[in-house]
C-alpha atoms as a PDB file:
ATOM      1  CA  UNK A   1      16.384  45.327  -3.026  1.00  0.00           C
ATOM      2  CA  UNK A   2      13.621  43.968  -1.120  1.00  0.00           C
ATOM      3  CA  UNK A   3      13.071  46.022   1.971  1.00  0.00           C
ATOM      4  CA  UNK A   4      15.542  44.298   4.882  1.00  0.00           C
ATOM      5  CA  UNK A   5      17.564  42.313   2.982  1.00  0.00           C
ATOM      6  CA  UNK A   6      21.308  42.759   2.782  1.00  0.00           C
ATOM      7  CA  UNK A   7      21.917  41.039  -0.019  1.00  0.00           C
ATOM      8  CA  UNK A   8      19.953  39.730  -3.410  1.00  0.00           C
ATOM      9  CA  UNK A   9      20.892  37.170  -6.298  1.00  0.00           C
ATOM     10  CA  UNK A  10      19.230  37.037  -9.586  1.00  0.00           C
ATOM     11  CA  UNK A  11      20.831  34.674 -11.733  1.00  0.00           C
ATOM     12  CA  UNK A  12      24.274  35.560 -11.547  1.00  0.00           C
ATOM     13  CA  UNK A  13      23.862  39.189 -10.063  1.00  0.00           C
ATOM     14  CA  UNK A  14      24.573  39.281  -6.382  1.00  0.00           C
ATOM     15  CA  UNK A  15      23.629  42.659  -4.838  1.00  0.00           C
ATOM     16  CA  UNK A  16      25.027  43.622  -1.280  1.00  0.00           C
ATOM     17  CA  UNK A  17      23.218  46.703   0.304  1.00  0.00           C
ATOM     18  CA  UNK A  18      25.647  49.838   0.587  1.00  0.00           C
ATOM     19  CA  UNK A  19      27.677  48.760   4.289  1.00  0.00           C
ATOM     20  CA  UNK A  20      25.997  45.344   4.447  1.00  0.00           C
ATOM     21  CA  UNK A  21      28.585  43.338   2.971  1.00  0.00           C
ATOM     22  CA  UNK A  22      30.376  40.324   5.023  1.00  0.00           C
ATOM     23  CA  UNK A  23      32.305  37.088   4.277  1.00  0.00           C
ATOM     24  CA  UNK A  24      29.277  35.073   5.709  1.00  0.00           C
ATOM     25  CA  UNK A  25      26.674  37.166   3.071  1.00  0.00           C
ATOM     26  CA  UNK A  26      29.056  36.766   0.488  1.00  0.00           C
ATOM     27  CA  UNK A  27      28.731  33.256   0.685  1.00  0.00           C
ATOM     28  CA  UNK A  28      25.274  33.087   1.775  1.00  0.00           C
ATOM     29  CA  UNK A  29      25.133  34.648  -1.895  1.00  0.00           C
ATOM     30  CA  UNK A  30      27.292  32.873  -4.030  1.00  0.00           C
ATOM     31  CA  UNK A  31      24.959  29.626  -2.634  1.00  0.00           C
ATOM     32  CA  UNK A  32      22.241  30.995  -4.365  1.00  0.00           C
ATOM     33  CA  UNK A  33      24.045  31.816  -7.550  1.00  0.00           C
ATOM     34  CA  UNK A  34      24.295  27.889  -7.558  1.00  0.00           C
ATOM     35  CA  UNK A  35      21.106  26.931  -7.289  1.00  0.00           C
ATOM     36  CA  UNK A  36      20.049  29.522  -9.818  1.00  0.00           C
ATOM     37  CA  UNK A  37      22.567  27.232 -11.881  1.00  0.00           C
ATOM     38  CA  UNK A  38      21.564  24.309 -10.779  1.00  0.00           C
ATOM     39  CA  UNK A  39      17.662  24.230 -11.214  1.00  0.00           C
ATOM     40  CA  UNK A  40      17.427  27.638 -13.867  1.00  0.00           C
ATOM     41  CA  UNK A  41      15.173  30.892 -13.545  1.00  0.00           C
ATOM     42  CA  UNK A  42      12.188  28.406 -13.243  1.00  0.00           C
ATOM     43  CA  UNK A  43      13.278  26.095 -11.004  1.00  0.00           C
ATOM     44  CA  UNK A  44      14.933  28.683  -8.413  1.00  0.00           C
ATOM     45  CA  UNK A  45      11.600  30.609  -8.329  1.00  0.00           C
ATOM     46  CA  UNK A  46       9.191  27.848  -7.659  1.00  0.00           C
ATOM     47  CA  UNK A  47      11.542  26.290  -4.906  1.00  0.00           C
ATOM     48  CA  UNK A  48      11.896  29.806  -2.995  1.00  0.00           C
ATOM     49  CA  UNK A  49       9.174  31.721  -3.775  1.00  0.00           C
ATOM     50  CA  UNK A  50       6.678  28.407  -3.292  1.00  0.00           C
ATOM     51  CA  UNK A  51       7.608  27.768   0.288  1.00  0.00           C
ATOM     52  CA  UNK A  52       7.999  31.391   1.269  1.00  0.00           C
ATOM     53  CA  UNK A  53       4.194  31.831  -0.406  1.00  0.00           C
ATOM     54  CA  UNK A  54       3.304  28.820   1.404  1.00  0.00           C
ATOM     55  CA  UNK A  55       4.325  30.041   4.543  1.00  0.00           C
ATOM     56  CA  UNK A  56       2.942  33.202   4.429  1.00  0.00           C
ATOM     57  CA  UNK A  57      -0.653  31.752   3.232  1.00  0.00           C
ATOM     58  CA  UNK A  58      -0.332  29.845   6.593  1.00  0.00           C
ATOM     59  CA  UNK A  59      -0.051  33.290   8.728  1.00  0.00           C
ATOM     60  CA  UNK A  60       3.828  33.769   9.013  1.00  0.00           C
ATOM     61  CA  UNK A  61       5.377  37.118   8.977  1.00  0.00           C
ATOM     62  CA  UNK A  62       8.118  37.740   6.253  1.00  0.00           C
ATOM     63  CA  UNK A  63      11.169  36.772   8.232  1.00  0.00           C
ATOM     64  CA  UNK A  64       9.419  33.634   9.911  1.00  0.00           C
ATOM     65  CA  UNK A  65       8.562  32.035   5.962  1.00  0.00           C
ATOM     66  CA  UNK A  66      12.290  33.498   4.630  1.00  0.00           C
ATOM     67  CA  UNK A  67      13.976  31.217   7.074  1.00  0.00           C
ATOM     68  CA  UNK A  68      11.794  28.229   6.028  1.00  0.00           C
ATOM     69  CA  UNK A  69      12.758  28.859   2.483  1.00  0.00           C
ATOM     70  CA  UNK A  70      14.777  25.374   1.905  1.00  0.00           C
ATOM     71  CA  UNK A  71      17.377  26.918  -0.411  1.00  0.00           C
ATOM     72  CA  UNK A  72      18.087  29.838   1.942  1.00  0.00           C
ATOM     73  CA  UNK A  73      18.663  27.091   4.870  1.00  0.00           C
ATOM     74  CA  UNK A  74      21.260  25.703   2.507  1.00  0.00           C
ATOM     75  CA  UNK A  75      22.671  28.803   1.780  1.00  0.00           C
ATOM     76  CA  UNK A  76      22.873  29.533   5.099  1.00  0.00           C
ATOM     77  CA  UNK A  77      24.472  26.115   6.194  1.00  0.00           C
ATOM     78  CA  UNK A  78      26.736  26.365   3.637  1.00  0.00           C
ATOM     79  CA  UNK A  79      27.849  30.084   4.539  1.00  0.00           C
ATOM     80  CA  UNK A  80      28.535  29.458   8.317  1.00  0.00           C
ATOM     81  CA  UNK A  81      30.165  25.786   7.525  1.00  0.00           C
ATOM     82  CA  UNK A  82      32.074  27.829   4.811  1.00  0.00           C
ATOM     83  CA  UNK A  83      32.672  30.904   7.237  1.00  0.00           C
ATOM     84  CA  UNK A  84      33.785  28.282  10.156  1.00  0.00           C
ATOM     85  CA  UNK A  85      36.497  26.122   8.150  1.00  0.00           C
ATOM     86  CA  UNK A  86      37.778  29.393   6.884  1.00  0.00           C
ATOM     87  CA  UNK A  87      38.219  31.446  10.596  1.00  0.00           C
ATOM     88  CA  UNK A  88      39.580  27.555  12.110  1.00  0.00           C
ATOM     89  CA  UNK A  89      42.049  27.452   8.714  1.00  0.00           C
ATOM     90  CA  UNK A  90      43.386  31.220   9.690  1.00  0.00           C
ATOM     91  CA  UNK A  91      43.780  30.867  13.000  1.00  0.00           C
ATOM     92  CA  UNK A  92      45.976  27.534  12.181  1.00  0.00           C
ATOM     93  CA  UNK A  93      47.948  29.235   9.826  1.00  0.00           C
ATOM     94  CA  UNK A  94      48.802  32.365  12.455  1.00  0.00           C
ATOM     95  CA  UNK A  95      49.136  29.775  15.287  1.00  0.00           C
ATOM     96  CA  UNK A  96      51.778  27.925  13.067  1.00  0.00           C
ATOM     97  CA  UNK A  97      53.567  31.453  11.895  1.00  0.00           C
END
């Protein structure tokens, strides 16, 4: 596991660091595992490591180029949309209980 980050996909292999684990980077996750689907092993790695590269070539620190990665702002989008609809569909259902 790359050193601070809570959570890695390769392919289909999601890895949560030990404690680290959360509905929001369980999704953030399970993104990626579609877009390893969607563009293959190739594909993934030239449109997340490229921009990250890119990023850091242009004097960014690591954290600064990860969140300019396009497919982790998806993943991320799609986690906190995801993690939002899911929190306003429980409270509904205990409001209506």
């Amino acid at each position: 596991m790359p050193k601070g980050a809570d959570g890695i996909t390769l392919g289909s292999l999601v890895i949560v660091r030990r404690g680290k684990a959360s509905p929001y980077l369980l999704r953030h996750e399970l993104v990626h595992v579609r877009q390893w689907k969607r563009f293959g092993i190739i594909g993934f790695g030239v449109r997340y490591l490229g921009p990250y590269a890119l990023w850091r070539l242009r004097g960014k620190d690591h954290r600064s180029a990860y969140l300019r990665i396009p497919l982790a702002i998806e993943a991320d989008w799609v986690a906190r949309r995801s993690l939002t609809t899911a929190v306003r569909e429980e409270l509904s259902e205990s409001i209506a209980s």
